[in-house]
C-alpha atoms as a PDB file:
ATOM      1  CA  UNK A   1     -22.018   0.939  18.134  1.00  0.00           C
ATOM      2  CA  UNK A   2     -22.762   4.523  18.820  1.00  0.00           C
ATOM      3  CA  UNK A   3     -23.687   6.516  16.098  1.00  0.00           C
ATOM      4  CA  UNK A   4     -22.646  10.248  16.023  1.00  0.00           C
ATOM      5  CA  UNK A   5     -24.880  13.668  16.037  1.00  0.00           C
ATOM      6  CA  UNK A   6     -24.488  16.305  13.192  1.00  0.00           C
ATOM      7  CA  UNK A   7     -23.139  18.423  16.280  1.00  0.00           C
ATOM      8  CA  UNK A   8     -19.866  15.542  16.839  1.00  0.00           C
ATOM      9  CA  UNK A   9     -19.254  15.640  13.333  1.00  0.00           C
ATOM     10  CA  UNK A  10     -15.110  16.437  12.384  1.00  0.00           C
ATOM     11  CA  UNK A  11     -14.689  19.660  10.311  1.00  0.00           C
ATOM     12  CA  UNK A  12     -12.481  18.361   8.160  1.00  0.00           C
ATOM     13  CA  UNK A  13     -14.909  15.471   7.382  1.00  0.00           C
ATOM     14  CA  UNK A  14     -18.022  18.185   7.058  1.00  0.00           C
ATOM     15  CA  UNK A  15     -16.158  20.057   4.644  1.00  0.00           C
ATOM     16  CA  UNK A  16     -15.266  17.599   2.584  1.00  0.00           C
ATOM     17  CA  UNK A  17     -19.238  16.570   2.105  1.00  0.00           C
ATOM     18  CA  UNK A  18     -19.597  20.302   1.566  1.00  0.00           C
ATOM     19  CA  UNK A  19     -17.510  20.379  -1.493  1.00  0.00           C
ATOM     20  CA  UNK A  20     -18.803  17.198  -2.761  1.00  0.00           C
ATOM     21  CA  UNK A  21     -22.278  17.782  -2.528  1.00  0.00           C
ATOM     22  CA  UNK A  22     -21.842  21.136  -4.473  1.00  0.00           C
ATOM     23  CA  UNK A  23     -19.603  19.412  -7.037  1.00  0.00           C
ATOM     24  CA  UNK A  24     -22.271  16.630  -7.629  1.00  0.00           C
ATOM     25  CA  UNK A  25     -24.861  19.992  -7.650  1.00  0.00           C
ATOM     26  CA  UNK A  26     -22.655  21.314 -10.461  1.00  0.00           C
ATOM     27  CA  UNK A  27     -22.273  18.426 -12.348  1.00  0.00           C
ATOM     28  CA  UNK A  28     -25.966  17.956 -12.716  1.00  0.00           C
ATOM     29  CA  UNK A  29     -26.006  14.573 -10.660  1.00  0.00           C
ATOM     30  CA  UNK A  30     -24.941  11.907 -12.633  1.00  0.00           C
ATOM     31  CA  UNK A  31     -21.323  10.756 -13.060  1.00  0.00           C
ATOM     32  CA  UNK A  32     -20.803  11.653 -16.820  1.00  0.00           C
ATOM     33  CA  UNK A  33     -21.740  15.417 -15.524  1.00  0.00           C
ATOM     34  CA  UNK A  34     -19.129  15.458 -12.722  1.00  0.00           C
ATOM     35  CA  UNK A  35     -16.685  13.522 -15.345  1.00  0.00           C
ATOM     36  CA  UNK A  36     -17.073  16.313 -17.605  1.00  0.00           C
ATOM     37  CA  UNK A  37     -17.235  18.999 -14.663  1.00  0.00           C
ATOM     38  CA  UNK A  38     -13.521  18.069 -13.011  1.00  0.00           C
ATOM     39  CA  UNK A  39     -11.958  17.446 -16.570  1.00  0.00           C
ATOM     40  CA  UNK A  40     -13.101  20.829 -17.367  1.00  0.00           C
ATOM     41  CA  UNK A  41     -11.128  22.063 -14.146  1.00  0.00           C
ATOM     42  CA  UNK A  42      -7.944  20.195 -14.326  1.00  0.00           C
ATOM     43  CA  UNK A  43      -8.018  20.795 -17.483  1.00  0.00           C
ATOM     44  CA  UNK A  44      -6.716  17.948 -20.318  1.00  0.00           C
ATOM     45  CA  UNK A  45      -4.848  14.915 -18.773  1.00  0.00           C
ATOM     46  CA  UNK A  46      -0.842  14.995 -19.557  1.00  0.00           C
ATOM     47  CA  UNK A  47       0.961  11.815 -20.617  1.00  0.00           C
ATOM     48  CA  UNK A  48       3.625  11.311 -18.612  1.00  0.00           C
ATOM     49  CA  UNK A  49       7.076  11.970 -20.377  1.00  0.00           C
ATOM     50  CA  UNK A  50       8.861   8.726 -22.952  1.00  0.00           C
ATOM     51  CA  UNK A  51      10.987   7.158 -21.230  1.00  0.00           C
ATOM     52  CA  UNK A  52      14.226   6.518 -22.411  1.00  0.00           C
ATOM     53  CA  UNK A  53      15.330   2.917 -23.016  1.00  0.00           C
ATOM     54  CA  UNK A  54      17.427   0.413 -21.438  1.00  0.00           C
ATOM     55  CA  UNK A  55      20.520  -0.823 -21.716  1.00  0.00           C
ATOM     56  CA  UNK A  56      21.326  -2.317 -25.083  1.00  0.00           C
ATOM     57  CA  UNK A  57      23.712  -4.834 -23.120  1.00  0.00           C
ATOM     58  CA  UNK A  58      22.274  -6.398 -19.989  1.00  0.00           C
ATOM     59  CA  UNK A  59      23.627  -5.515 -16.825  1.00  0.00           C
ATOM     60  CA  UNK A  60      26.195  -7.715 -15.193  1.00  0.00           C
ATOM     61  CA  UNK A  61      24.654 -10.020 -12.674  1.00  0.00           C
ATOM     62  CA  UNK A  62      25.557 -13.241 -12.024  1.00  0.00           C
ATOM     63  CA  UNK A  63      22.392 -14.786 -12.913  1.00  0.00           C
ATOM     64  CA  UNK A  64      22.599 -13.265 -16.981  1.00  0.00           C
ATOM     65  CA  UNK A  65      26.651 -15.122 -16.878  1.00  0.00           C
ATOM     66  CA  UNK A  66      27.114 -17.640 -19.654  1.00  0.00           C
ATOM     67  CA  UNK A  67      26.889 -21.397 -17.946  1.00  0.00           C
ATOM     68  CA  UNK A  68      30.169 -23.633 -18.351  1.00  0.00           C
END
């Protein structure tokens, strides 16, 4: 297998090991740090909104009909 040279490297791909390595930089190098780092920047997770509930009567199907 070939390997590739820094010079045949995608941008994209580059950039993205850019970003992380000066994340990781931030966060002090250890996962608790870049935990605490990227909760700091999305700030505070949301719950997702209740969900209202069912049916009260089940839906008619042939497979919830009363057997003979």
């Amino acid at each position: 297998m070939k390997t590739r040279s820094e010079g045949d490297e995608d941008p994209v791909v580059a950039e993205v090991r850019r970003i992380r390595a000066e994340l990781w930089r931030e966060s002090g190098g250890t996962v608790a740090g870049l935990l605490r780092l990227l909760e700091t920047r999305q700030g505070p997770k949301r719950r997702a909104p209740a969900r209202k509930r069912g049916r009260s009567v089940p839906h008619p199907h042939p497979g919830n009909a009363p057997r003979p």
